[in-house]
Protein backbone atom coordinates (compact mmCIF):
# COMPACT_ATOMS: atom_id res chain seq x y z
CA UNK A 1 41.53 43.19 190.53
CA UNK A 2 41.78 46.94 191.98
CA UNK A 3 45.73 46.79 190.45
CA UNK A 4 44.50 45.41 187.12
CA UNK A 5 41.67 48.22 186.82
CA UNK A 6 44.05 51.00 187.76
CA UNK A 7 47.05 49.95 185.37
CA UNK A 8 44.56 49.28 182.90
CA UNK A 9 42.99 52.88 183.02
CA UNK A 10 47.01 53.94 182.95
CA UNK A 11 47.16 52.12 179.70
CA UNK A 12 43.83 53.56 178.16
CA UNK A 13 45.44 57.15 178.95
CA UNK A 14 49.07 56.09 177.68
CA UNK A 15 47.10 55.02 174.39
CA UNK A 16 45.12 58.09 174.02
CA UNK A 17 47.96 60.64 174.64
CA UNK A 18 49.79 58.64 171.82
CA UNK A 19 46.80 58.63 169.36
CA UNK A 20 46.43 62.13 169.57
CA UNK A 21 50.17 62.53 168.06
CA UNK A 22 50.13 59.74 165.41
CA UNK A 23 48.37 59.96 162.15
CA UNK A 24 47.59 56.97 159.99
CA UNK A 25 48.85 58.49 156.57
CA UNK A 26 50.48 56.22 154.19
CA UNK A 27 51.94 58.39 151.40
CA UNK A 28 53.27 62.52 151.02
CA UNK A 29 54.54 63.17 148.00
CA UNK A 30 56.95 66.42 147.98
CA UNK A 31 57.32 68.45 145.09
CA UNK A 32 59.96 71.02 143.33
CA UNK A 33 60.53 72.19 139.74
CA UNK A 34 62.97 69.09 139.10
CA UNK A 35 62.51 66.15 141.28
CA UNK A 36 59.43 64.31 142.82
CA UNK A 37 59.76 62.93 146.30
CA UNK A 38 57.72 60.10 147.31
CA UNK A 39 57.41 59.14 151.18
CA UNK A 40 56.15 55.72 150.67
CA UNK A 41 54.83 53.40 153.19
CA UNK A 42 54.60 50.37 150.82
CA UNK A 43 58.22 49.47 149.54
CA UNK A 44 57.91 46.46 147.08
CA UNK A 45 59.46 43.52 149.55
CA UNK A 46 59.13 45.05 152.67
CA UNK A 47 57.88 44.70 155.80
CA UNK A 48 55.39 46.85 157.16
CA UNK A 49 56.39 48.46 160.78
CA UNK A 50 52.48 48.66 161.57
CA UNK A 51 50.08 46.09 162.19
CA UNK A 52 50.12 44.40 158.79
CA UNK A 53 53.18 43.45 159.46
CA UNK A 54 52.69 40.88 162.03
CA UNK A 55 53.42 37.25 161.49
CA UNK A 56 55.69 38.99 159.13
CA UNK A 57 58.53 36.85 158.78
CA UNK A 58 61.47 36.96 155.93
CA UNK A 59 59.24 39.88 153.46
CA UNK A 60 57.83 37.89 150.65
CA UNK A 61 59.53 37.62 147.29
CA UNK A 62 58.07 39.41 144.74
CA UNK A 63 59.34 40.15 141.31
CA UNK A 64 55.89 42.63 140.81
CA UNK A 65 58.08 45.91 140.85
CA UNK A 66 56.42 47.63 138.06
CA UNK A 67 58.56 50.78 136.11
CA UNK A 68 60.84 52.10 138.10
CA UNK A 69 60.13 56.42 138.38
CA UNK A 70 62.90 56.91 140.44
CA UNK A 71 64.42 57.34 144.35
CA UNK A 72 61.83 56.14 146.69
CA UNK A 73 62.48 57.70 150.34
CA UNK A 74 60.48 56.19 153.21
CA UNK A 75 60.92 57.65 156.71
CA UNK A 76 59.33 55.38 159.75
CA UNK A 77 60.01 55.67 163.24
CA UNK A 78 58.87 54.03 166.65
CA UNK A 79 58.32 55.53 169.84
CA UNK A 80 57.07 53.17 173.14
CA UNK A 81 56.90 54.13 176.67
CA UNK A 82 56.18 51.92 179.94
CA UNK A 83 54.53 51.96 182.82
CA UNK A 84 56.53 49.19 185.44
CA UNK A 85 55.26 47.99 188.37
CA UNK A 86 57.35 44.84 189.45
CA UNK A 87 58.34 43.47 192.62
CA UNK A 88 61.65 41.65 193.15
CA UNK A 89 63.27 39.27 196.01
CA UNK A 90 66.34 36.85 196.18
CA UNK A 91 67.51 34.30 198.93
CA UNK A 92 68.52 35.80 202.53
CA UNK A 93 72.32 36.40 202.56
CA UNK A 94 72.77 36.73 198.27
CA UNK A 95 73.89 40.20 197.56
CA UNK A 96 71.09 43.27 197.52
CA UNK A 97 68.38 44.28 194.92
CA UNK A 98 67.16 47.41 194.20
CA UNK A 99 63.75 48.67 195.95
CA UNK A 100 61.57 48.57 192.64
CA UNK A 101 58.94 51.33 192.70
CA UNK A 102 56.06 51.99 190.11
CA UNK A 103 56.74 54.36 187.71
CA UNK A 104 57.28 55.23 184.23
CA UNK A 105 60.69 53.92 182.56
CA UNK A 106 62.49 55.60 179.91
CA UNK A 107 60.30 56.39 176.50
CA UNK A 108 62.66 55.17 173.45
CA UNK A 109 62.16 56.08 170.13
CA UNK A 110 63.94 54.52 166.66
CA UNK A 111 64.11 55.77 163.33
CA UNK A 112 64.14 53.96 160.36
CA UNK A 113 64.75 55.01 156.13
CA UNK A 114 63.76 52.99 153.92
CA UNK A 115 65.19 53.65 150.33
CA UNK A 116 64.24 52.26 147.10
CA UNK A 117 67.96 52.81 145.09
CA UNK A 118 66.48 51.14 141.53
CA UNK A 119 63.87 48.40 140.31
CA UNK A 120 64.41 45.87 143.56
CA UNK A 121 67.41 47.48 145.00
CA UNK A 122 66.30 48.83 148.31
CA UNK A 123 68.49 50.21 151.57
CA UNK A 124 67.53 49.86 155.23
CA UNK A 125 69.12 52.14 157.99
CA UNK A 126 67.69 52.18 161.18
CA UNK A 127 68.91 54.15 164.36
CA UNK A 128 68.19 54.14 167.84
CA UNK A 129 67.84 58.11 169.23
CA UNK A 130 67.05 56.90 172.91
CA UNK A 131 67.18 53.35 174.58
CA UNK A 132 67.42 52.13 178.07
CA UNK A 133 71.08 51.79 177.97
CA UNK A 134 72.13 54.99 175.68
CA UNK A 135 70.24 57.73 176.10
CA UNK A 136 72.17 59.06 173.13
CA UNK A 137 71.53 58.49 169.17
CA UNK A 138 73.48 55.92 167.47
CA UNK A 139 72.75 53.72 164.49
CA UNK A 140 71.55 50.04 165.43
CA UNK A 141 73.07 49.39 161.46
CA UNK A 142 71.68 48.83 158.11
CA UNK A 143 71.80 46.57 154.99
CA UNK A 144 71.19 46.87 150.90
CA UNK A 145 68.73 44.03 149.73
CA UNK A 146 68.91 43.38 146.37
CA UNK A 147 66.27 41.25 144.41
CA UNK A 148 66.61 41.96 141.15
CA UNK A 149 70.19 42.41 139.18
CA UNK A 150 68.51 45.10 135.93
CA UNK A 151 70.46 48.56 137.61
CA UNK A 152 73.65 46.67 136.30
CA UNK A 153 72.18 44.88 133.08
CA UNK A 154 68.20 44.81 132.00
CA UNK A 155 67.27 41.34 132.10
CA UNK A 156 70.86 40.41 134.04
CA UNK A 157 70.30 36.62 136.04
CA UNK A 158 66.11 37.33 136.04
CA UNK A 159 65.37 33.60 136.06
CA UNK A 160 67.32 33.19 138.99
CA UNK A 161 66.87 36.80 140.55
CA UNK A 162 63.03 35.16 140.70
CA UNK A 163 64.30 33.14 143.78
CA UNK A 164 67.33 34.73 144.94
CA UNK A 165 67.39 37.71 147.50
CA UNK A 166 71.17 39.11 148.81
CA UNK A 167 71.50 40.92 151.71
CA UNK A 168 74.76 42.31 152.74
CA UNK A 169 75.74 45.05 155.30
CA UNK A 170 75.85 45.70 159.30
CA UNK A 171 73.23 44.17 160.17
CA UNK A 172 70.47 42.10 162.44
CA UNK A 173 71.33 38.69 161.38
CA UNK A 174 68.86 36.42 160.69
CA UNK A 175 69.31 33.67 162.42
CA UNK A 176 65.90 31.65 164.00
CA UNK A 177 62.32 33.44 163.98
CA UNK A 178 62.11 34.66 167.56
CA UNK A 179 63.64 37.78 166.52
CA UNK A 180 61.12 39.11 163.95
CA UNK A 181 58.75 39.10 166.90
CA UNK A 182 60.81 40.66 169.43
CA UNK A 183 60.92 44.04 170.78
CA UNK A 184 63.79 45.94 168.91
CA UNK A 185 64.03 49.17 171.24
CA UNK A 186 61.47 51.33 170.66
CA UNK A 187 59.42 49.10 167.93
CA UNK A 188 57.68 46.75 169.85
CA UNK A 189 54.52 46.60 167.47
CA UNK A 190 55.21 42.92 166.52
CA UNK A 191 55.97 41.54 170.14
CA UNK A 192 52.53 40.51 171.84
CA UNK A 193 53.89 40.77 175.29
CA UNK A 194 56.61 43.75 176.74
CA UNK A 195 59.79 41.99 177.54
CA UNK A 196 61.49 39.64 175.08
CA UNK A 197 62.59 35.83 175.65
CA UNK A 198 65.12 34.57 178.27
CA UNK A 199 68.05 33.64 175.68
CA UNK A 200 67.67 36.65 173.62
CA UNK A 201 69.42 35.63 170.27
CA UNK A 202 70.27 38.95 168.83
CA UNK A 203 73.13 40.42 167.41
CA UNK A 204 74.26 42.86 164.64
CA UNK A 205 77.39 41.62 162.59
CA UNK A 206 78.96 42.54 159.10
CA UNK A 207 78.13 40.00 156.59
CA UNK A 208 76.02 39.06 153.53
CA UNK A 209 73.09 36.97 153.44
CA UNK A 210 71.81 34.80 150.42
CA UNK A 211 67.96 34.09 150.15
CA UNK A 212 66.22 31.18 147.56
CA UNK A 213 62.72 31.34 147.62
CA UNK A 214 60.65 28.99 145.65
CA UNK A 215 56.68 28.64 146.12
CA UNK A 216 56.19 27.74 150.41
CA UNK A 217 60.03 26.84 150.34
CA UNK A 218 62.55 28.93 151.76
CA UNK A 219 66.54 28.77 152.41
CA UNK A 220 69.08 31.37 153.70
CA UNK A 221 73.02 30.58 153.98
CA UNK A 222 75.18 33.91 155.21
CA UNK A 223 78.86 34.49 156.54
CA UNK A 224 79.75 37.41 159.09
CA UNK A 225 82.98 38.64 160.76
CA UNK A 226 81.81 37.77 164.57
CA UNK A 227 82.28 41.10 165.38
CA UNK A 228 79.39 43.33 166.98
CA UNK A 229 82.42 46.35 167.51
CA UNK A 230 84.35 46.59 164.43
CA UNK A 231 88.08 46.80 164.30
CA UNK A 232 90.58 46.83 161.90
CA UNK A 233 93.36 45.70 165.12
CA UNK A 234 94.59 42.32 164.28
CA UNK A 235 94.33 41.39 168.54
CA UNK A 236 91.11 39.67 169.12
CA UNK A 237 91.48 37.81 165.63
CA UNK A 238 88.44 36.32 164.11
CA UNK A 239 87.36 33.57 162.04
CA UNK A 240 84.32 34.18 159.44
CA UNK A 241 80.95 33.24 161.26
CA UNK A 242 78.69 30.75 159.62
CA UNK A 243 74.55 31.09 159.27
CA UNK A 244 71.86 29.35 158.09
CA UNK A 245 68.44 28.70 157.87
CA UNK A 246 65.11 26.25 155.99
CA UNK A 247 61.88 26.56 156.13
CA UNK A 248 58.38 25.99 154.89
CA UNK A 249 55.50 28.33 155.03
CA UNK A 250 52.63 28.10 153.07
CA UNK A 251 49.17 29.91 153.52
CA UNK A 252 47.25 26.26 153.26
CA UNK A 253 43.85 27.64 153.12
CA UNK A 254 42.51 31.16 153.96
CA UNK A 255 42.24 30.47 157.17
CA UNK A 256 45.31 27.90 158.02
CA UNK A 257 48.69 28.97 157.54
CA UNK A 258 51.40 26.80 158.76
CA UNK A 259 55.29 27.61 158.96
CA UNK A 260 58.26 25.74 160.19
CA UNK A 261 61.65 26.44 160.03
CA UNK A 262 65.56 25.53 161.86
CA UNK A 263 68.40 27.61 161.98
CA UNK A 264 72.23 27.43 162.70
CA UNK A 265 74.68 29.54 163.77
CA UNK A 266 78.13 28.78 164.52
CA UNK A 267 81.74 30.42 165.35
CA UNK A 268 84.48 28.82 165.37
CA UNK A 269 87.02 31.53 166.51
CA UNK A 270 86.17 35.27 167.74
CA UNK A 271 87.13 37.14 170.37
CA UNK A 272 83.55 37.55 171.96
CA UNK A 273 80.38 35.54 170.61
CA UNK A 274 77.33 38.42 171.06
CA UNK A 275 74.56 35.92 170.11
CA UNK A 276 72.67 36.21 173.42
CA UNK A 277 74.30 39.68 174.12
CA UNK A 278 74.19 41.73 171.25
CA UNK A 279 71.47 43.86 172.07
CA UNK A 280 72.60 47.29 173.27
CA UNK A 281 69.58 48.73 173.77
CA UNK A 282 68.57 46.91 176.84
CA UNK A 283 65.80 44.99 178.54
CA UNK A 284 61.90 46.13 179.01
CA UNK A 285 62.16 44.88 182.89
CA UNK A 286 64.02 48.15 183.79
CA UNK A 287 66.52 46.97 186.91
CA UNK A 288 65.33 43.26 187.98
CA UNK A 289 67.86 40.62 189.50
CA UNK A 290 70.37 43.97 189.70
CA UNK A 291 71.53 45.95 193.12
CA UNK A 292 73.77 48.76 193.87
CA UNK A 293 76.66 45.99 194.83
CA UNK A 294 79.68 47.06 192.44
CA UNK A 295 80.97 44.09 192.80
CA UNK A 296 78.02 42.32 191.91
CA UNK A 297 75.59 44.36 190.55
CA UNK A 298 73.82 41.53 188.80
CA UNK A 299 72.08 42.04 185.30
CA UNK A 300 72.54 45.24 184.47
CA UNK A 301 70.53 46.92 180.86
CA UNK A 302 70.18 43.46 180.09
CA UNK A 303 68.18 42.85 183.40
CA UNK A 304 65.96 39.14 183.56
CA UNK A 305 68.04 37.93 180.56
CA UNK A 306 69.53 35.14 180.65
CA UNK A 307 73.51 35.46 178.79
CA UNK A 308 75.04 31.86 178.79
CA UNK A 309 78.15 33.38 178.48
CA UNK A 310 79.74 30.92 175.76
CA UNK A 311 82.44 32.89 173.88
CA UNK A 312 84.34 30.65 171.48
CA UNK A 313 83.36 28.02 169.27
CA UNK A 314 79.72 28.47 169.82
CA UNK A 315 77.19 26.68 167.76
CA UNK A 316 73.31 27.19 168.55
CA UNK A 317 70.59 25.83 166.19
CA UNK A 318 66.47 26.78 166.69
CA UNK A 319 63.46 25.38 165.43
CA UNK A 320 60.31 27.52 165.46
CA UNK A 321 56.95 26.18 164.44
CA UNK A 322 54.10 28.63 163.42
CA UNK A 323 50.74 27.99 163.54
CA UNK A 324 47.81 30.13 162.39
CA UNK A 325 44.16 28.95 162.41
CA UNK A 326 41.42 31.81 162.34
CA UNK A 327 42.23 33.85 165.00
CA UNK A 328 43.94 31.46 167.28
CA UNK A 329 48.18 31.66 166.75
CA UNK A 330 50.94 29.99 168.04
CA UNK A 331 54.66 30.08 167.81
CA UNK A 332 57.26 28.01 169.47
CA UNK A 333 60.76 27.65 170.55
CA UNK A 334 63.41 25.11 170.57
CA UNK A 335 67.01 26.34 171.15
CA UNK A 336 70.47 24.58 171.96
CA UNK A 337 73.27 26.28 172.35
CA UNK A 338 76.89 25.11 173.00
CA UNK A 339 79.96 26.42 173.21
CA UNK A 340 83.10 27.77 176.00
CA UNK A 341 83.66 30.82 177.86
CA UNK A 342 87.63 32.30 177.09
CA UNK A 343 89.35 30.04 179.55
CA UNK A 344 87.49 27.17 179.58
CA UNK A 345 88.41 23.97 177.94
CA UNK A 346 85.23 22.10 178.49
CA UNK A 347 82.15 22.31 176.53
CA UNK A 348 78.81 23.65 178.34
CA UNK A 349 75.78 23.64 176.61
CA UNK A 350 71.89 25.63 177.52
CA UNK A 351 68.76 24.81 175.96
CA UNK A 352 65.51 27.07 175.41
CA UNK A 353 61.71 26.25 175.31
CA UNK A 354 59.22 28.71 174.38
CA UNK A 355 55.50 28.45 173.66
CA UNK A 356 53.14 31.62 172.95
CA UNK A 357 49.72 30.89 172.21
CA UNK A 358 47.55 34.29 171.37
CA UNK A 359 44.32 34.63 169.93
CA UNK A 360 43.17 37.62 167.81
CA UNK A 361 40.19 39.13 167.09
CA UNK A 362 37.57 42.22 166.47
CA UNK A 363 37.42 43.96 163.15
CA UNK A 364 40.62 43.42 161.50
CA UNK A 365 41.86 41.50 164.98
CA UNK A 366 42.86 44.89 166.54
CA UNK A 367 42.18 43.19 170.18
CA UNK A 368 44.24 39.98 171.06
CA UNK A 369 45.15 38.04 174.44
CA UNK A 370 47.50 35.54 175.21
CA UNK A 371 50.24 33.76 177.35
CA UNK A 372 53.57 32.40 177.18
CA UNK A 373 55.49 30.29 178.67
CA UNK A 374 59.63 30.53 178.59
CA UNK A 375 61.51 27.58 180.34
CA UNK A 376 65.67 28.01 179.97
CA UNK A 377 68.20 25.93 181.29
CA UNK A 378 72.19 25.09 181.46
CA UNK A 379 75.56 25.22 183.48
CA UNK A 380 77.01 28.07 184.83
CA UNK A 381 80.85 28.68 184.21
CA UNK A 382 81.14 27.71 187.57
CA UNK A 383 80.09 24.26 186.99
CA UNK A 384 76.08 24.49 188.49
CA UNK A 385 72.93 23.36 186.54
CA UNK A 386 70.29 26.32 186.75
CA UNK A 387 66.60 26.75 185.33
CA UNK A 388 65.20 29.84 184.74
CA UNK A 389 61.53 30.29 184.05
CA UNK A 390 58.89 33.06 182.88
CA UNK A 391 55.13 33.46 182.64
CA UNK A 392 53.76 36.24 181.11
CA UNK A 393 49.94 36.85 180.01
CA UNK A 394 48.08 39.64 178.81
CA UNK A 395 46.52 41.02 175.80
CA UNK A 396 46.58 44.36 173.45
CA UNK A 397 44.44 46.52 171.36
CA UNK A 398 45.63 48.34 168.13
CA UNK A 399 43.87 51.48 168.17
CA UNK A 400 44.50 52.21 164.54
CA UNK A 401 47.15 49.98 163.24
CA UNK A 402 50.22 52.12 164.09
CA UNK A 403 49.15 52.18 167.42
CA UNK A 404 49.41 49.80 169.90
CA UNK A 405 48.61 49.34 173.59
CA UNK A 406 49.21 46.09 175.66
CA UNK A 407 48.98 44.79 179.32
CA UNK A 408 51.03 42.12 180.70
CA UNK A 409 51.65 40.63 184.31
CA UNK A 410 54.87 38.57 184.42
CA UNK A 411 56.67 36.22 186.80
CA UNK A 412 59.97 34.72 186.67
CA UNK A 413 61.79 32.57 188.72
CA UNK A 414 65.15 31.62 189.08
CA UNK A 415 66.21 28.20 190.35
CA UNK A 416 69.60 26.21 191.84
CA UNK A 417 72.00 29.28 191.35
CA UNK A 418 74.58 29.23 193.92
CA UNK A 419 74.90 30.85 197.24
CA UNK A 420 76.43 34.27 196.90
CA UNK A 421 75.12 34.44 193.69
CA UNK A 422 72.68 37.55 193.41
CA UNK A 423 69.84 35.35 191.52
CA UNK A 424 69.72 32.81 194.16
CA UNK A 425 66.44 32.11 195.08
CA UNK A 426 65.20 35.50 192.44
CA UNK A 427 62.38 36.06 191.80
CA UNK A 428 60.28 39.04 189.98
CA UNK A 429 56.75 39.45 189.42
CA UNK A 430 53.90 42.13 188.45
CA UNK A 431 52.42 44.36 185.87
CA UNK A 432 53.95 45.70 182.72
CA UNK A 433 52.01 48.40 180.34
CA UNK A 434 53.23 49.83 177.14
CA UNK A 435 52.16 52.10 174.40
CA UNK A 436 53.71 51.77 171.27
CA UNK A 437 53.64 54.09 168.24
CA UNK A 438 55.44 52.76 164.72
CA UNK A 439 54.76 54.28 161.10
């Protein structure tokens, strides 16, 4: 209790040093003799990077775009910094982990544009300026959504532009539902606890993406090259990466909205699947299951993730349910994925299970607690069966909705890896805190 006090007074003061920096403005309109400017926080079908945009999936079709008056510019950013205080242990004789102290990690920070090119033609670029594992700026990637076909002909398709939505670009694919609620660097606003799920099914791929919405209904089919790195060199050749997705959400009542959807991804040839390694940012649990070994130094920036490591001819598929009643929300997980690693000529398969149950609430639900509970397990290249397993719970409080503070204890365990292995016997538990700015 004297732990939880203390890291909770280190959160109030993480908070407060963060409110006094962040302004809840939501349009500046800049001026000259010729053009007009307008910094706009409300893009027609967008998602908002504050807190009306959670349990903010795919942004809602709408054809409402009014006149269009010209370039829209909107400039958003993220900033989040943690406080860590984690212990760590593995099996007697499996190769060292660091000494974890309790300190401050890393603050990252993301920034986003958001332009609105004609009536529903919008571009997305977002770029990391610091992250766990580059310290350096570089641009996560970026898309052009189009939703309405009048900059090439007025009137052009607009019976079926009223259900279609095409997305093409370098991009976060959108495959499943676990990753509009997942930490993406430095904007963490949507993700109720710090660290993201065990199979983190990520990646950023060049490829187009083609929506139909109709009333509750929803379906997505998309191609991409399998390539996080892009090269033009024939060696590593790949063969055209297949997505998909189905759903059904529908607000049933004011206070009962339900959503359920299943996704596909496959590859049949590429030279390295980055499904469950395409995040180059990094992990929030700075340093667990890793040691100063060279030879094996464990997890790495992707530390207490769990990377099945199946290269070619992978195929996963996830179902997510979404429940909303009141206050009270859940979201779940059901993953398989299957596939080989380069030399293998056997199949291997993993499968995830996720459940998050949080309940909202306050004026405007700025206060929330929860739990989750992440179960993964599959076969090691070298032929074991392993679990892995996580429970985190804590709770948040939006001090104005671009501003975000949340607790968390976690503990995860891993189980049946071999003998020499540096996550035999692992284990990792404590306190995370995180303040989290995004506008």
């Amino acid at each position: 209790m004297k732990n939880l006090i203390k890291y909770s007074g280190i959160a109030l003061l993480m908070a407060m040093g963060f409110q006094a920096q962040a302004q809840d403005v939501d349009v500046l309109v800049v001026e000259d003799n010729e053009n007009t400017t307008l910094w706009d926080r409300s893009l027609p079908n967008f998602r908002y990077p504050d807190q009306r945009g959670i349990s903010t999936f795919e942004p809602t079709k709408d054809n409402n775009y009014g006149e269009f008056e010209g370039v829209q510019v909107r400039l958003g950013g993220a900033f989040a910094l943690q406080f860590q205080a984690l212990e760590q242990e593995n099996a007697s004789g499996a190769p060292e982990l660091y000494e974890l102290g309790k300190d401050f990690n890393l603050a990252t920070a993301n920034m986003t544009f958001d332009i609105l090119l004609a009536k529903g033609v919008r571009v997305h670029l977002n770029t990391y300026l610091s992250s766990q594992n580059h310290p350096d700026t570089y641009v996560k990637g970026g898309y052009l959504q189009v939703d309405n076909l009048d900059f090439i002909s007025e009137g052009l398709a607009s019976g079926l532009m009223e259900h279609l939505r095409i997305r093409f670009g370098h991009m976060e694919n959108n495959y499943g539902d676990a990753h509009f609620r997942r930490t993406d660097n430095a904007m963490a606003l949507y993700n109720p606890f710090v660290g993201n799920y065990l199979m983190d099914s990520f990646t950023t791929e060049v490829g187009g993406e083609i929506y139909y919405f109709n009333g509750p209904w929803l379906g997505m089919v998309g191609f991409t090259n399998g390539k996080l790195n892009q090269s033009t060199s024939s060696e590593g050749h790949t063969s055209p990466s297949l997505l998909a997705k189905i759903g059904y959400d529908n607000q049933i009542s004011e206070d009962f909205r339900f959503r359920l959807t299943g996704s596909v991804y496959h590859t049949n040839q590429t030279k390295s699947a980055y499904l469950y390694s395409g995040d180059r940012a990094g992990s929030r649990y700075y340093n667990v299951m890793s040691g100063p070994d060279a030879n094996n130094p464990g997890d790495g920036f992707r530390s207490g993730r769990i990377n099945p490591d199946l290269k070619n001819e992978l195929t996963s598929f996830m179902i997510n349910p979404f429940i909303k009643a009141g206050g009270l929300e859940f979201f779940g997980i059901y993953e398989r994925a299957s596939g080989k690693y380069a030399s293998e000529t056997d199949e291997r398969s993993w499968n995830q299970y996720a459940g998050e149950l949080i309940y909202r609430f306050g004026n405007n639900e700025n206060f929330y607690v929860g739990g989750r509970y992440n179960t993964v397990n599959g076969e090691l290249k070298s032929g074991e069966d392993v679990t892995v397993n996580r429970f985190n719970i804590g709770g948040g409080w939006f001090m104005t909705k671009n501003i975000l503070t949340k607790v968390e204890y976690v503990n995860q365990d891993y189980n049946d890896y071999p003998t020499g292995d540096i996550h035999n016997d692992g284990q990792f538990n404590g306190f995370n805190i995180e303040a989290v700015i995004s506008f």
